[in-house]
PDB file of N, CA and C in Angstrom:
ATOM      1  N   UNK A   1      -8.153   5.973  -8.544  1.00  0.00           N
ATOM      2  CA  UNK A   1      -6.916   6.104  -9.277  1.00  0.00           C
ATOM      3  C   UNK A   1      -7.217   6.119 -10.770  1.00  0.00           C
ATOM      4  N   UNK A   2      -6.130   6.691 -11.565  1.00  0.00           N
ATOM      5  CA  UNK A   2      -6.433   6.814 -12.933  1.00  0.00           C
ATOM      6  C   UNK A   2      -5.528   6.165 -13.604  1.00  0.00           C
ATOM      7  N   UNK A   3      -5.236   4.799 -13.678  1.00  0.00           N
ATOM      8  CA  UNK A   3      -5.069   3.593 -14.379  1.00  0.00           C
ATOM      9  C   UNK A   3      -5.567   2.925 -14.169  1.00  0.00           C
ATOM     10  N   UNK A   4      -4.289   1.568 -15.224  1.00  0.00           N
ATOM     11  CA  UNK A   4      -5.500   0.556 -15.713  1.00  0.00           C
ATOM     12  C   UNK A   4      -3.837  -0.424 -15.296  1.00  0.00           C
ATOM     13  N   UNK A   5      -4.316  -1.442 -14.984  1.00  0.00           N
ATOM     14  CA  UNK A   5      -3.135  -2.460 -14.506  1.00  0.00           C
ATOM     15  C   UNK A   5      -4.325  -3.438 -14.342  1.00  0.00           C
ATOM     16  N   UNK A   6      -3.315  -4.829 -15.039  1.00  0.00           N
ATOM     17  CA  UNK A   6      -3.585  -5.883 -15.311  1.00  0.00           C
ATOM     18  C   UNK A   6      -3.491  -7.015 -13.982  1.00  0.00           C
ATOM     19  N   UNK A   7      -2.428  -6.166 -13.203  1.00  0.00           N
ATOM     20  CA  UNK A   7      -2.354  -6.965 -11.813  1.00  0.00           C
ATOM     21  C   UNK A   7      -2.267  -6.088 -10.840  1.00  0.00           C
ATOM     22  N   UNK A   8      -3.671  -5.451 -10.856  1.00  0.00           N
ATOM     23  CA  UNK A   8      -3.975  -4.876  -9.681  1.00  0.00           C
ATOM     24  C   UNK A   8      -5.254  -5.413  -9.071  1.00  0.00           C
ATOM     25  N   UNK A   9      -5.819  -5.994  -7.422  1.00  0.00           N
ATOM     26  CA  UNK A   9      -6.790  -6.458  -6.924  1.00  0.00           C
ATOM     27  C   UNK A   9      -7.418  -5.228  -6.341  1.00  0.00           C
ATOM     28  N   UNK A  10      -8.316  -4.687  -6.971  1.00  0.00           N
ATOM     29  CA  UNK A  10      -9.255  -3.642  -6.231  1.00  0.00           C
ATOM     30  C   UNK A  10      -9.678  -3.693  -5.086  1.00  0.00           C
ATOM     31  N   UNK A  11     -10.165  -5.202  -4.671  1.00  0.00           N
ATOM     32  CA  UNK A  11     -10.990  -5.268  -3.419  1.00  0.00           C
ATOM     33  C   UNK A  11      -9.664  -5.187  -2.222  1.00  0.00           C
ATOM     34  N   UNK A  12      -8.567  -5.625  -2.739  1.00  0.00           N
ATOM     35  CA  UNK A  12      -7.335  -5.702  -1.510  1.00  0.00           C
ATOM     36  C   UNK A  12      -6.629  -4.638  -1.570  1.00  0.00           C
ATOM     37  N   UNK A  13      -6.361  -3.549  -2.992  1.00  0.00           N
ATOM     38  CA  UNK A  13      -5.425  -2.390  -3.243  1.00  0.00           C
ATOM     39  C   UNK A  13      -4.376  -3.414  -3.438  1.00  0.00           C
ATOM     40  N   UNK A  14      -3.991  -4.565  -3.521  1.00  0.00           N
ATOM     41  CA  UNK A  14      -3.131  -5.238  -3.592  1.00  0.00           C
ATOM     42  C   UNK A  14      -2.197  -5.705  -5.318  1.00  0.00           C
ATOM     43  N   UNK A  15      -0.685  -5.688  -5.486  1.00  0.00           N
ATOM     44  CA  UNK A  15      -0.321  -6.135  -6.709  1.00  0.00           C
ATOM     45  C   UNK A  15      -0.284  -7.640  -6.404  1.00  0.00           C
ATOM     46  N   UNK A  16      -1.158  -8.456  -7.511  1.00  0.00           N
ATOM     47  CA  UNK A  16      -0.482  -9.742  -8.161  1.00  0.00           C
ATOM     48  C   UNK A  16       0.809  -9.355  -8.338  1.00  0.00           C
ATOM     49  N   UNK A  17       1.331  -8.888  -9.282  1.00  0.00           N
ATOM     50  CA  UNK A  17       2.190  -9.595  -9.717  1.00  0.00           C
ATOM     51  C   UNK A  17       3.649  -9.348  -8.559  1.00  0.00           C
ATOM     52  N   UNK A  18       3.778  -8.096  -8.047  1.00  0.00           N
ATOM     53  CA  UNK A  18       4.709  -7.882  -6.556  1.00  0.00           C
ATOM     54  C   UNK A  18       4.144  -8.585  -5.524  1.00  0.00           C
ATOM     55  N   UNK A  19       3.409  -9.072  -5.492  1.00  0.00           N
ATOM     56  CA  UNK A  19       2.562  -9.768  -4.275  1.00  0.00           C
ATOM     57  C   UNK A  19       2.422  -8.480  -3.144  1.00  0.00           C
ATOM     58  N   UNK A  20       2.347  -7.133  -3.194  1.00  0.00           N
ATOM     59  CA  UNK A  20       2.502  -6.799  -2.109  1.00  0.00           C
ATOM     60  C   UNK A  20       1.582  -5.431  -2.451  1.00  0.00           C
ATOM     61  N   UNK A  21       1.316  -4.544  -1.290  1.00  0.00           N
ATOM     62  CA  UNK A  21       0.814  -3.205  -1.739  1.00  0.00           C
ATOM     63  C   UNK A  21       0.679  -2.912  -2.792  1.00  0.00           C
ATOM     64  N   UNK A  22      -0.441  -2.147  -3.129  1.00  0.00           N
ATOM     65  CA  UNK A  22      -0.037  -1.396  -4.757  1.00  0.00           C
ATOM     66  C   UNK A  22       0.437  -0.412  -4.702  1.00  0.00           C
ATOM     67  N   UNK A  23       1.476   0.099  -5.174  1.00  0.00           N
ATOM     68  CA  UNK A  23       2.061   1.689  -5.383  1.00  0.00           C
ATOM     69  C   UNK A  23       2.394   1.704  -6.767  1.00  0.00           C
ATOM     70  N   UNK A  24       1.240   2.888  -7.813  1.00  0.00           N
ATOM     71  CA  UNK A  24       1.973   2.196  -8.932  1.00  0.00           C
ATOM     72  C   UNK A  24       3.747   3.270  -8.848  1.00  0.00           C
ATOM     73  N   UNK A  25       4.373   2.798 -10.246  1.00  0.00           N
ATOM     74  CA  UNK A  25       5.496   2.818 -10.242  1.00  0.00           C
ATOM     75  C   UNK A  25       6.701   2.274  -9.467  1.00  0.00           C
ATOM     76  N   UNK A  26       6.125   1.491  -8.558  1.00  0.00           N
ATOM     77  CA  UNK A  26       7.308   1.325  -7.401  1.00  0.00           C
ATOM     78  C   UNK A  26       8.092   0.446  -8.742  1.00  0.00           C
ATOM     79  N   UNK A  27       9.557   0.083  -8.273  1.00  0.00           N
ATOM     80  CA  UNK A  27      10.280  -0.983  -8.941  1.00  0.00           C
ATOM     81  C   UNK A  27       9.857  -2.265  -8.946  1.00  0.00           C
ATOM     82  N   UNK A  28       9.439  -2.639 -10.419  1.00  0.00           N
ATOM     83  CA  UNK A  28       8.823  -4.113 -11.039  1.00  0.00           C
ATOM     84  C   UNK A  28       7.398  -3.752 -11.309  1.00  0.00           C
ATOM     85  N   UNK A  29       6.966  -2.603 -11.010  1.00  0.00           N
ATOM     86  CA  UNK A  29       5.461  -2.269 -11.574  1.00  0.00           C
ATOM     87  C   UNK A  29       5.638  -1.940 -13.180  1.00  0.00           C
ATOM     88  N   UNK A  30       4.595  -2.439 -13.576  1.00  0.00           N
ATOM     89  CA  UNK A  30       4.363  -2.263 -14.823  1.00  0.00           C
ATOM     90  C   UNK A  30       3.729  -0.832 -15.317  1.00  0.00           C
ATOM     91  N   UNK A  31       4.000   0.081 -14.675  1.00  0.00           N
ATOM     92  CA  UNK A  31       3.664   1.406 -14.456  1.00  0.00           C
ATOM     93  C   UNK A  31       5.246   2.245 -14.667  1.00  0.00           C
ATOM     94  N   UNK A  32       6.101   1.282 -14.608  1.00  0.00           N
ATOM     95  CA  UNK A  32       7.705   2.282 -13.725  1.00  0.00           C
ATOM     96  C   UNK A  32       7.693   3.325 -14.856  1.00  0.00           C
ATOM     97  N   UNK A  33       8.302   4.296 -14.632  1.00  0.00           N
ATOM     98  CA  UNK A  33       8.687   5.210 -15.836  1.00  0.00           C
ATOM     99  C   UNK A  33       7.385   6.316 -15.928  1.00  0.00           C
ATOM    100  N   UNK A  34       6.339   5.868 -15.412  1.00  0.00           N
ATOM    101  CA  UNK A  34       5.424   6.848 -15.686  1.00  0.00           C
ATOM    102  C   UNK A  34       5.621   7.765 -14.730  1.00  0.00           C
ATOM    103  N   UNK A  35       5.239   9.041 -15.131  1.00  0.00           N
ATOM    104  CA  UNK A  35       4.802  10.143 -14.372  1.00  0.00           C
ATOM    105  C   UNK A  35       3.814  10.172 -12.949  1.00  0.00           C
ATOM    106  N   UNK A  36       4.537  10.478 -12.136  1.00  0.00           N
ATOM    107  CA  UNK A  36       3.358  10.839 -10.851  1.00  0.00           C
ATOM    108  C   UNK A  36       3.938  12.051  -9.839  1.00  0.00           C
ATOM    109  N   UNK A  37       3.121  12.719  -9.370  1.00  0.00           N
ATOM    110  CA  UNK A  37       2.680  13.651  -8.340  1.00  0.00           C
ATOM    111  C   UNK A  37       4.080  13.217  -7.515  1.00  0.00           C
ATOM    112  N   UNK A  38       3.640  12.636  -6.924  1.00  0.00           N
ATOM    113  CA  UNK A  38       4.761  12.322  -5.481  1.00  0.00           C
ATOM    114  C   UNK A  38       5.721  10.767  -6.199  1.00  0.00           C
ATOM    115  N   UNK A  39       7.121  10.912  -6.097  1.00  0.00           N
ATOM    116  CA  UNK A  39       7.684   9.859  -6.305  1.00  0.00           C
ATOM    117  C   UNK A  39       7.121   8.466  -5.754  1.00  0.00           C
ATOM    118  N   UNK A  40       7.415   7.055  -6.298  1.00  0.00           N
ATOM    119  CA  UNK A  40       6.706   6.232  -6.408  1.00  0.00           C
ATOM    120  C   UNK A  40       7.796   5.394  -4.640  1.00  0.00           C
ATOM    121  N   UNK A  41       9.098   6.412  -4.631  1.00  0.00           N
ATOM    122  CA  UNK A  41       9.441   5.932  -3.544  1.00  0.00           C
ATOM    123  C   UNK A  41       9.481   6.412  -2.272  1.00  0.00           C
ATOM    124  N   UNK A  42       8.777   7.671  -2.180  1.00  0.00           N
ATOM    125  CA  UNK A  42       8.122   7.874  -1.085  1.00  0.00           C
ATOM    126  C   UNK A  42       6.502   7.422  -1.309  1.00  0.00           C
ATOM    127  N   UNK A  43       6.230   7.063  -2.149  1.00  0.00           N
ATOM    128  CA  UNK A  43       4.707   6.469  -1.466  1.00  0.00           C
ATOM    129  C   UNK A  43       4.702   5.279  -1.334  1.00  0.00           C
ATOM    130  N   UNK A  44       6.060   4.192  -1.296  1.00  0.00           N
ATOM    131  CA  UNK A  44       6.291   2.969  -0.835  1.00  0.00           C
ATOM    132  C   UNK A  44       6.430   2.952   0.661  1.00  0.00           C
ATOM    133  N   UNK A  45       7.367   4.387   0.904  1.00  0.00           N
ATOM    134  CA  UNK A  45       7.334   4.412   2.213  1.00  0.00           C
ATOM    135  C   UNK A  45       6.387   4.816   2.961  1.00  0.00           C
ATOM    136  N   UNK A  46       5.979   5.558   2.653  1.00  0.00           N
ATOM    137  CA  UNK A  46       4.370   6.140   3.251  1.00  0.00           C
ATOM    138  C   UNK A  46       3.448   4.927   3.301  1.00  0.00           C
ATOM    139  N   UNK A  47       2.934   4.052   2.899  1.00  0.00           N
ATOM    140  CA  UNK A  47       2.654   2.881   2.385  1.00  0.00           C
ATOM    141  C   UNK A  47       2.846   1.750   3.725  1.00  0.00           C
ATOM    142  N   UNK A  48       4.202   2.169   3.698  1.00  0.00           N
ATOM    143  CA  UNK A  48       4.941   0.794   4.635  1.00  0.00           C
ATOM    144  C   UNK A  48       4.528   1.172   6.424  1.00  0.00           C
ATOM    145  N   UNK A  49       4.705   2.817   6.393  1.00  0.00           N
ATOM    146  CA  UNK A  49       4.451   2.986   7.492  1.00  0.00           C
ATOM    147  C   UNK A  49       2.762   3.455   8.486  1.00  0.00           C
ATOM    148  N   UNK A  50       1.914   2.982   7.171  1.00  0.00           N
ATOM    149  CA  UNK A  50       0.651   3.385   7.498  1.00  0.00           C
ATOM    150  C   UNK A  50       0.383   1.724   7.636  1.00  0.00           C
ATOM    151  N   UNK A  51       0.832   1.309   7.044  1.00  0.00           N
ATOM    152  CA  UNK A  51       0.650  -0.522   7.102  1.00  0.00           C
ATOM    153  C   UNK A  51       1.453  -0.665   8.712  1.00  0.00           C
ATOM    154  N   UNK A  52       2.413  -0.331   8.943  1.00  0.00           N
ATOM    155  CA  UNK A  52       2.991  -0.825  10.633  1.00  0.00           C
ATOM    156  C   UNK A  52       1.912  -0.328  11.643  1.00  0.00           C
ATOM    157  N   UNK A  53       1.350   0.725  11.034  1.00  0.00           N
ATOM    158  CA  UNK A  53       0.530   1.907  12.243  1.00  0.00           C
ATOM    159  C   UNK A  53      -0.988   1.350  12.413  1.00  0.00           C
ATOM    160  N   UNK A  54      -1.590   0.922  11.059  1.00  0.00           N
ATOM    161  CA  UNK A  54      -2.346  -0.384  11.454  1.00  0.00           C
ATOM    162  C   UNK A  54      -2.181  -1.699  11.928  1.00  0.00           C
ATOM    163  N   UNK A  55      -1.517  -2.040  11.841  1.00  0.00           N
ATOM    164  CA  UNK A  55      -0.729  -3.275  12.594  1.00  0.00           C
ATOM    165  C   UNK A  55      -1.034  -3.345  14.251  1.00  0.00           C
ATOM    166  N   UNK A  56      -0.436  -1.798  14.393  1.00  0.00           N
ATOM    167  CA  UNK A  56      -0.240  -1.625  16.003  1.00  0.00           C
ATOM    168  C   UNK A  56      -1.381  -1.244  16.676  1.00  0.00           C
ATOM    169  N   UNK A  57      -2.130  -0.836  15.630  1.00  0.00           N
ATOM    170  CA  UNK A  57      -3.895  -0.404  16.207  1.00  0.00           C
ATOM    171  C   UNK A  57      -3.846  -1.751  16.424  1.00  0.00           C
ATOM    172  N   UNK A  58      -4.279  -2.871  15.397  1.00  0.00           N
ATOM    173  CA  UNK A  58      -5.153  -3.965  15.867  1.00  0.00           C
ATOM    174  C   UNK A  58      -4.757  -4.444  16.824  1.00  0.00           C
ATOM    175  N   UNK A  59      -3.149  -4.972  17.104  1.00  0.00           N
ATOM    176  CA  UNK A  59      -2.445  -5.455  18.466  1.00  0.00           C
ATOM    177  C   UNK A  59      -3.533  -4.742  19.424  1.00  0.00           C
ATOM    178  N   UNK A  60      -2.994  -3.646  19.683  1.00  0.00           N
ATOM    179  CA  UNK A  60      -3.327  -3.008  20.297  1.00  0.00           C
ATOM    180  C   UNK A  60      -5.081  -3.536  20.735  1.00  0.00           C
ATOM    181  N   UNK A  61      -5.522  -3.118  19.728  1.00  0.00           N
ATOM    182  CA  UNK A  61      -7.212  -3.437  19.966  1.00  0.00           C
ATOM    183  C   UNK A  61      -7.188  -5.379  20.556  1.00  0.00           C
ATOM    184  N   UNK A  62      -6.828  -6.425  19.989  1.00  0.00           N
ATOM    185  CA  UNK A  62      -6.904  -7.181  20.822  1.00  0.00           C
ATOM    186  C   UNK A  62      -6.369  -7.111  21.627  1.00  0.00           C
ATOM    187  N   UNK A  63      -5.524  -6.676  22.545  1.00  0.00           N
ATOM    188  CA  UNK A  63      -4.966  -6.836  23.701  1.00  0.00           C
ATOM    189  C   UNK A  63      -6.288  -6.008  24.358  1.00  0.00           C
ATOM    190  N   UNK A  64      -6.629  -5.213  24.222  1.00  0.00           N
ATOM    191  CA  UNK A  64      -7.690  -4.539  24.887  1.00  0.00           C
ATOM    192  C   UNK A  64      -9.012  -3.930  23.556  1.00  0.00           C
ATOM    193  N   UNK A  65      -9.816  -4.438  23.558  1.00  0.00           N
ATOM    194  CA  UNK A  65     -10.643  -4.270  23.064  1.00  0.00           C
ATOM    195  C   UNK A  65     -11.729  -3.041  22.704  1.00  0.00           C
ATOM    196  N   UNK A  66     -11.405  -2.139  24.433  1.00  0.00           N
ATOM    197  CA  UNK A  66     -12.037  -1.385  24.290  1.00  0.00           C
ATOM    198  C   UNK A  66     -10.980   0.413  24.290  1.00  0.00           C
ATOM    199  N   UNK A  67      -9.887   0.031  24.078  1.00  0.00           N
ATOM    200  CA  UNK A  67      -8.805   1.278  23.913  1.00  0.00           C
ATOM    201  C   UNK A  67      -8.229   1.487  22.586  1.00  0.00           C
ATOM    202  N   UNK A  68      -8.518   2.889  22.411  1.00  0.00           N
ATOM    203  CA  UNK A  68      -8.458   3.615  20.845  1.00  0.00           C
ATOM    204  C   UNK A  68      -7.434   4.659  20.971  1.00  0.00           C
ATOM    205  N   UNK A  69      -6.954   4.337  19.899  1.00  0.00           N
ATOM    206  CA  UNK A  69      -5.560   5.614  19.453  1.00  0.00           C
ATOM    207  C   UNK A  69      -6.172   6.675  19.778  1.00  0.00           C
TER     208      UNK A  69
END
């Protein structure tokens, strides 16, 4: 990515200061207002639903260990 944020955790992709995903611009980022490619509220959602879809892999993988999407 091509910023610079003061509360962003590289190793997690994670915001301090939202406690949650990083997307910059979402609402309360210290980014809002800036310019990007794809609105900052579809890549919250995109975001949210790649986070459920891993979720359901891992379930998934412990319940059975050896079965893959």
């Amino acid at each position: 990515m091509s910023y610079s944020c003061p509360h962003f955790d590289i190793a997690r992709d994670y915001c301090l200061r939202l406690k949650t995903d990083c997307v910059p611009g979402r609402p309360g980022c210290v980014l809002t207002g800036s310019q990007f490619a794809v609105p900052a509220k579809e890549r919250v959602q995109q975001t949210k639903e790649e986070k459920k879809e891993r979720k359901a892999r891992e379930l998934l993988n412990q319940d059975n260990p050896r079965a893959e999407i």
